[in-house]
C-alpha atoms as a PDB file:
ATOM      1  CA  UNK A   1       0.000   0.000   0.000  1.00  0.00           C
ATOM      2  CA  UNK A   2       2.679   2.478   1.034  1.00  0.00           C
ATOM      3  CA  UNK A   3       4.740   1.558  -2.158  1.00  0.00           C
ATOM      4  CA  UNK A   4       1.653   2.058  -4.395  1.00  0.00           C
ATOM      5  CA  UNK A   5       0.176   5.182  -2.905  1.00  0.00           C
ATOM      6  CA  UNK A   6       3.943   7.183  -2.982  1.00  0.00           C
ATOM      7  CA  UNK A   7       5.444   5.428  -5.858  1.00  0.00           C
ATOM      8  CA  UNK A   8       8.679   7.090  -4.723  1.00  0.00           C
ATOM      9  CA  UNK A   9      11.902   5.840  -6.589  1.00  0.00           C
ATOM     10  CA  UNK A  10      15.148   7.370  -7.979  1.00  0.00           C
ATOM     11  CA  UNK A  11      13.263   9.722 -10.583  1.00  0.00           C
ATOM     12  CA  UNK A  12      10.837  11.038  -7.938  1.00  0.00           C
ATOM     13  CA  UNK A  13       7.558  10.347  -5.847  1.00  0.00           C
ATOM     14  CA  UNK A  14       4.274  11.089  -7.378  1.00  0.00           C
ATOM     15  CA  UNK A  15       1.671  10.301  -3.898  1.00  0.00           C
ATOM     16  CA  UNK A  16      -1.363   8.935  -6.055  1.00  0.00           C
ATOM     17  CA  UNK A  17      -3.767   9.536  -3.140  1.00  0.00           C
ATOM     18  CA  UNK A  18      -2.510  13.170  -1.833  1.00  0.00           C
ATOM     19  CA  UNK A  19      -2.641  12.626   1.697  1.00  0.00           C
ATOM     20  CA  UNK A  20      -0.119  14.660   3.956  1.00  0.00           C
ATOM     21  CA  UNK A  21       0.759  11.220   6.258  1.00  0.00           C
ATOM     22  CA  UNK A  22       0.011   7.648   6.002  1.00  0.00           C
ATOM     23  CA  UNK A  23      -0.764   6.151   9.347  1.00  0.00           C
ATOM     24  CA  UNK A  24       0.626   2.768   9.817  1.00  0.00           C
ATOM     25  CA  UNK A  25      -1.602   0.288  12.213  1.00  0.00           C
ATOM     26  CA  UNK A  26      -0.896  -3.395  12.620  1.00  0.00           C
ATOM     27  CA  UNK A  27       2.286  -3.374  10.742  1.00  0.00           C
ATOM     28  CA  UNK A  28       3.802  -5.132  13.567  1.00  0.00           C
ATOM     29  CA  UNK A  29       6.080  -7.717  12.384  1.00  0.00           C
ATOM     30  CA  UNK A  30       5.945  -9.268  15.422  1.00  0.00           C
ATOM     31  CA  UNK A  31       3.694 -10.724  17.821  1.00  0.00           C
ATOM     32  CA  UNK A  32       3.905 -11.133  21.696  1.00  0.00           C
ATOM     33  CA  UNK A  33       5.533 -14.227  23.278  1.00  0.00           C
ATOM     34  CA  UNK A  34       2.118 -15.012  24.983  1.00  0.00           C
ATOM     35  CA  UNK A  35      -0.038 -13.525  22.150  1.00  0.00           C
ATOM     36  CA  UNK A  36      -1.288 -14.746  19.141  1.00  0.00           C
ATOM     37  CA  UNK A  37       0.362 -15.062  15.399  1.00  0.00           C
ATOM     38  CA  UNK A  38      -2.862 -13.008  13.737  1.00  0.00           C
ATOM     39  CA  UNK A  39      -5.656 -10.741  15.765  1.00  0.00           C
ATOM     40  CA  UNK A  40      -8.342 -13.391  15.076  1.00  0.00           C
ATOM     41  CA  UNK A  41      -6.594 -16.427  15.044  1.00  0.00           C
ATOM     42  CA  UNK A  42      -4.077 -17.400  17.872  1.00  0.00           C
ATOM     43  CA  UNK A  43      -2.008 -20.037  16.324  1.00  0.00           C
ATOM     44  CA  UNK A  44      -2.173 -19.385  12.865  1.00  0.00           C
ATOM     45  CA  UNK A  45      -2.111 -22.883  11.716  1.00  0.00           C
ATOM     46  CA  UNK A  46       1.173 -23.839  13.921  1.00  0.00           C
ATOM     47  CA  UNK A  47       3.359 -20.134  12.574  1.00  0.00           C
ATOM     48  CA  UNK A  48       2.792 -18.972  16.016  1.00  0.00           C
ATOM     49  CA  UNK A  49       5.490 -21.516  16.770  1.00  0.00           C
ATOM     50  CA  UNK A  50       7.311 -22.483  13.829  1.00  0.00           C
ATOM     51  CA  UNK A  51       7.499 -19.130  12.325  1.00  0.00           C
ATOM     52  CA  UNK A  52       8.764 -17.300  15.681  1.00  0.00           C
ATOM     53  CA  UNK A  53      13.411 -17.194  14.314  1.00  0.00           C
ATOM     54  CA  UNK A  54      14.063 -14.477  16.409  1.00  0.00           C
ATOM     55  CA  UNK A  55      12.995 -13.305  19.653  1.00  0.00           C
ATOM     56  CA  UNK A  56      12.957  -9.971  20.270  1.00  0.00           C
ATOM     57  CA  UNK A  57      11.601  -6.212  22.296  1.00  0.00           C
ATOM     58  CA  UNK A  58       8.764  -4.177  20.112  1.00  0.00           C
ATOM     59  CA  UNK A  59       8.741  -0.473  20.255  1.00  0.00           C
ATOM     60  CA  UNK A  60       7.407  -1.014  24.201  1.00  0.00           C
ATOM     61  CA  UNK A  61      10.236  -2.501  25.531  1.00  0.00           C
ATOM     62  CA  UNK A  62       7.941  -5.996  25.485  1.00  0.00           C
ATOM     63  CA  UNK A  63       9.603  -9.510  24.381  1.00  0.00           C
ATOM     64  CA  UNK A  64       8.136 -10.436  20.959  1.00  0.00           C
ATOM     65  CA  UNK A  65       8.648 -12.850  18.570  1.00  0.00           C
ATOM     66  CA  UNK A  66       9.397 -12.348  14.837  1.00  0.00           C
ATOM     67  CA  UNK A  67      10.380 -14.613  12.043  1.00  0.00           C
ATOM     68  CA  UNK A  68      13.498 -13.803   9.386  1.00  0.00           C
ATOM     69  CA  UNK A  69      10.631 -12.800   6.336  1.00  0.00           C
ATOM     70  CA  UNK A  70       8.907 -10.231   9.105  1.00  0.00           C
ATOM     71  CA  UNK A  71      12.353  -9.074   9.570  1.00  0.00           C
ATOM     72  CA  UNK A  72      12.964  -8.597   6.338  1.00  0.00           C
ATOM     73  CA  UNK A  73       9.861  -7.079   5.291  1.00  0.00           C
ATOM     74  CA  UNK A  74       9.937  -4.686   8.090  1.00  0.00           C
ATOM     75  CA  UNK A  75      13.683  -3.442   7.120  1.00  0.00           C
ATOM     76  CA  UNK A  76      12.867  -3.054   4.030  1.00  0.00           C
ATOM     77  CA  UNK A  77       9.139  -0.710   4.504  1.00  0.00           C
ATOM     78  CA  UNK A  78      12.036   1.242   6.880  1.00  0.00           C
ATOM     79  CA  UNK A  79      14.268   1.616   4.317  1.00  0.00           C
ATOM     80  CA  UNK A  80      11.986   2.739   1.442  1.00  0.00           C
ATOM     81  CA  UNK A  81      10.025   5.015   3.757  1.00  0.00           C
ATOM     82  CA  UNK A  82      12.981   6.816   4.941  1.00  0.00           C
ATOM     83  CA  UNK A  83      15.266   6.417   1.845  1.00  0.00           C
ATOM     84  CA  UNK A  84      12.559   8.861   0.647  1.00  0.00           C
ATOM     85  CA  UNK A  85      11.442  11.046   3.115  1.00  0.00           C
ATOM     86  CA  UNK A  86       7.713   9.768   3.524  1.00  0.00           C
ATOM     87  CA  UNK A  87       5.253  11.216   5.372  1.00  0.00           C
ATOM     88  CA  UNK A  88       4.696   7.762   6.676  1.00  0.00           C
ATOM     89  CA  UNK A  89       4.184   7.317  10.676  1.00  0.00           C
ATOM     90  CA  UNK A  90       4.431   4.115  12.811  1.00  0.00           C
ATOM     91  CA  UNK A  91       1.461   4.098  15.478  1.00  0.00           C
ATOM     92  CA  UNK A  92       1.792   0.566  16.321  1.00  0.00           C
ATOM     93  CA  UNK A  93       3.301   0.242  19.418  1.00  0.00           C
ATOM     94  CA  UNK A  94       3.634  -2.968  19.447  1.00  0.00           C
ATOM     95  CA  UNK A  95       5.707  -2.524  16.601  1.00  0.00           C
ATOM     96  CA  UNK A  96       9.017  -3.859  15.741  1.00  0.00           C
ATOM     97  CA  UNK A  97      10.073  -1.421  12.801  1.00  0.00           C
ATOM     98  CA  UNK A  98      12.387   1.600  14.263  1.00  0.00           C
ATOM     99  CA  UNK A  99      10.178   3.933  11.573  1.00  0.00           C
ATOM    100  CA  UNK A 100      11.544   7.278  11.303  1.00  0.00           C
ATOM    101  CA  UNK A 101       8.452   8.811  12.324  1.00  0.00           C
ATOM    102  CA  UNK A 102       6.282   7.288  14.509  1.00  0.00           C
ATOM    103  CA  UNK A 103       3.611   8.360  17.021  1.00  0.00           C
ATOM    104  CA  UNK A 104       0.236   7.842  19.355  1.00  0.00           C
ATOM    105  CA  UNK A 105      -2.478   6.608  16.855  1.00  0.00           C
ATOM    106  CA  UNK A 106      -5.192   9.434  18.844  1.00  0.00           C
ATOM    107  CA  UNK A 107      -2.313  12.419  18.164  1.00  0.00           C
ATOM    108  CA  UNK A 108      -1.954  11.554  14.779  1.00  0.00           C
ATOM    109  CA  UNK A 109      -6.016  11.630  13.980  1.00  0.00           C
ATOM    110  CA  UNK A 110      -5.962  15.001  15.671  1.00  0.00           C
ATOM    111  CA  UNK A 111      -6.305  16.560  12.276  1.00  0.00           C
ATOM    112  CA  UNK A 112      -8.436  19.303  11.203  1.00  0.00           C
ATOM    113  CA  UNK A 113      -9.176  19.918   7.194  1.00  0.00           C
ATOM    114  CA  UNK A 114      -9.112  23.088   6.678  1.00  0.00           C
ATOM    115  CA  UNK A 115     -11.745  23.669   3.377  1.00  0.00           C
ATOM    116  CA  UNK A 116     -10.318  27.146   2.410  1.00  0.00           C
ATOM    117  CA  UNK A 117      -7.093  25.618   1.472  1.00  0.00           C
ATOM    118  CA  UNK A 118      -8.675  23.647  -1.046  1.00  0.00           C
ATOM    119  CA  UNK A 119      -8.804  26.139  -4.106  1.00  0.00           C
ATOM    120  CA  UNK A 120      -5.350  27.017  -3.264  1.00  0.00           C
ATOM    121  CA  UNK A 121      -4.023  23.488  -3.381  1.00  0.00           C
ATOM    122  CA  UNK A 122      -5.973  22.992  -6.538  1.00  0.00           C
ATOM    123  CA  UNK A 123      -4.571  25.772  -8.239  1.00  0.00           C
ATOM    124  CA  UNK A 124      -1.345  24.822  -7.323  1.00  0.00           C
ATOM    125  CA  UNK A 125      -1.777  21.214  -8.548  1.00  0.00           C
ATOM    126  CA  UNK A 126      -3.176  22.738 -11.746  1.00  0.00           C
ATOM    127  CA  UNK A 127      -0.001  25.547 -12.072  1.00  0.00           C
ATOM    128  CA  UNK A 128       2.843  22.784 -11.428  1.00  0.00           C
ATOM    129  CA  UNK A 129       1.297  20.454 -14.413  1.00  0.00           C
ATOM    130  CA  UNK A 130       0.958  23.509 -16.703  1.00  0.00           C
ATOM    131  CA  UNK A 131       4.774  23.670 -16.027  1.00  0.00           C
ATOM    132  CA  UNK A 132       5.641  19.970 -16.272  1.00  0.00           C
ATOM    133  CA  UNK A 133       3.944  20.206 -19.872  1.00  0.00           C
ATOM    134  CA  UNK A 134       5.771  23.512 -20.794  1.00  0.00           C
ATOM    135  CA  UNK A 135       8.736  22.240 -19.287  1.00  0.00           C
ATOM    136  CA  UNK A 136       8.028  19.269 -22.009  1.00  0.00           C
ATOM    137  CA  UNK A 137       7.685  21.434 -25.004  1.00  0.00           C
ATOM    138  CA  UNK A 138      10.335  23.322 -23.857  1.00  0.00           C
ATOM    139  CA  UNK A 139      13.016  20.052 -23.853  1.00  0.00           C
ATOM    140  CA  UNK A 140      11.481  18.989 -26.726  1.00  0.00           C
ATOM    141  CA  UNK A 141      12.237  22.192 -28.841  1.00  0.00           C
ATOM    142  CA  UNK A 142      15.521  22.154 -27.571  1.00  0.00           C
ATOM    143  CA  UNK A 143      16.674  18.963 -28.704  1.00  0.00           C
ATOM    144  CA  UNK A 144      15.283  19.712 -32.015  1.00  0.00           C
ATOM    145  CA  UNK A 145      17.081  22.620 -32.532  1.00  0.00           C
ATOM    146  CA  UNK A 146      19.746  21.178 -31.388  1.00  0.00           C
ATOM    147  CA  UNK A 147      19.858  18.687 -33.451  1.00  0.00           C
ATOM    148  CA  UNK A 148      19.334  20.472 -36.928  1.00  0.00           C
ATOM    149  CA  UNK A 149      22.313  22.374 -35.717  1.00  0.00           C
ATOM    150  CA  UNK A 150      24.518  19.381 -35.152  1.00  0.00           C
ATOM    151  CA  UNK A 151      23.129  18.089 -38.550  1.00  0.00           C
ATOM    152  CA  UNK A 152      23.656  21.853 -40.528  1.00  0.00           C
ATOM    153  CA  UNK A 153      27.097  21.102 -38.831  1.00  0.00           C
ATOM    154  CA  UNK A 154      28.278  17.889 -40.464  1.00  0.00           C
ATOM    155  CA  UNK A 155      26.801  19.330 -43.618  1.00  0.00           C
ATOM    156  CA  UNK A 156      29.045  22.331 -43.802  1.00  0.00           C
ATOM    157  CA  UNK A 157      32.096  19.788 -43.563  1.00  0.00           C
END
């Protein structure tokens, strides 16, 4: 979800849904050493047990277990999130991820819309993809000039 709504990589982030933060909840990783694998089902078909390759302390200071793909999937949300800068923030504090930003699930709802900033935001949404296309046309003249130069060149010669 985080990947798909940010699509951030090396040629730049484009958040599909427009939200300022992305609250995390339940991405855990880990689950208590008395608790259960999943929320509604205690033993998950034996991975409670068989699934728990590292014990460990969640964000709480509390034992937990996690298994090596948990680990890995949890590194790896870090990474991306912070490799980029997201707006994305931990709440779970149960949670075993170190997340750059993280915070108290009721703080974090605390949030207030504020409806006169919506013609503003739209305007600049709609004045930053005028520019992208200018910005376009512009490249794209360039190059063409450009290249009838370079080809008048080799012509001269």
């Amino acid at each position: 979800m985080v990947v798909f709504a940010l699509q951030s990589d090396d040629r730049g982030r484009q958040n599909f849904l427009g939200y300022d933060k992305y609250i995390l909840i339940g991405f855990d990783y880990s689950w208590k050493t008395k608790g259960s694998y999943y929320s509604f089902d205690k033993e998950a078909g034996g991975k409670r047990n068989y699934m728990r390759h590292a014990l460990g302390w969640d964000k709480k200071g509390e034992l937990c277990y996690t298994s090596s793909n948990l680990m890995f999937s949890a590194k790896w949300l870090v990474d991306y999130v912070n490799a980029f800068g997201l707006p994305v923030v931990q709440c779970s504090s149960e949670g075993i991820t170190g997340m750059r930003l993280s915070g108290d699930l009721e703080d974090q709802l605390k949030y207030s819309f504020k409806p006169e900033n919506g013609p503003v935001l739209k305007n600049y949404f709609l004045e930053i993809n005028k520019l992208k296309s200018n910005l376009k046309e512009l490249k794209t003249n360039y190059v063409k000039l450009i290249s009838e130069h370079e080809n008048n060149m080799y012509l001269t010669v």
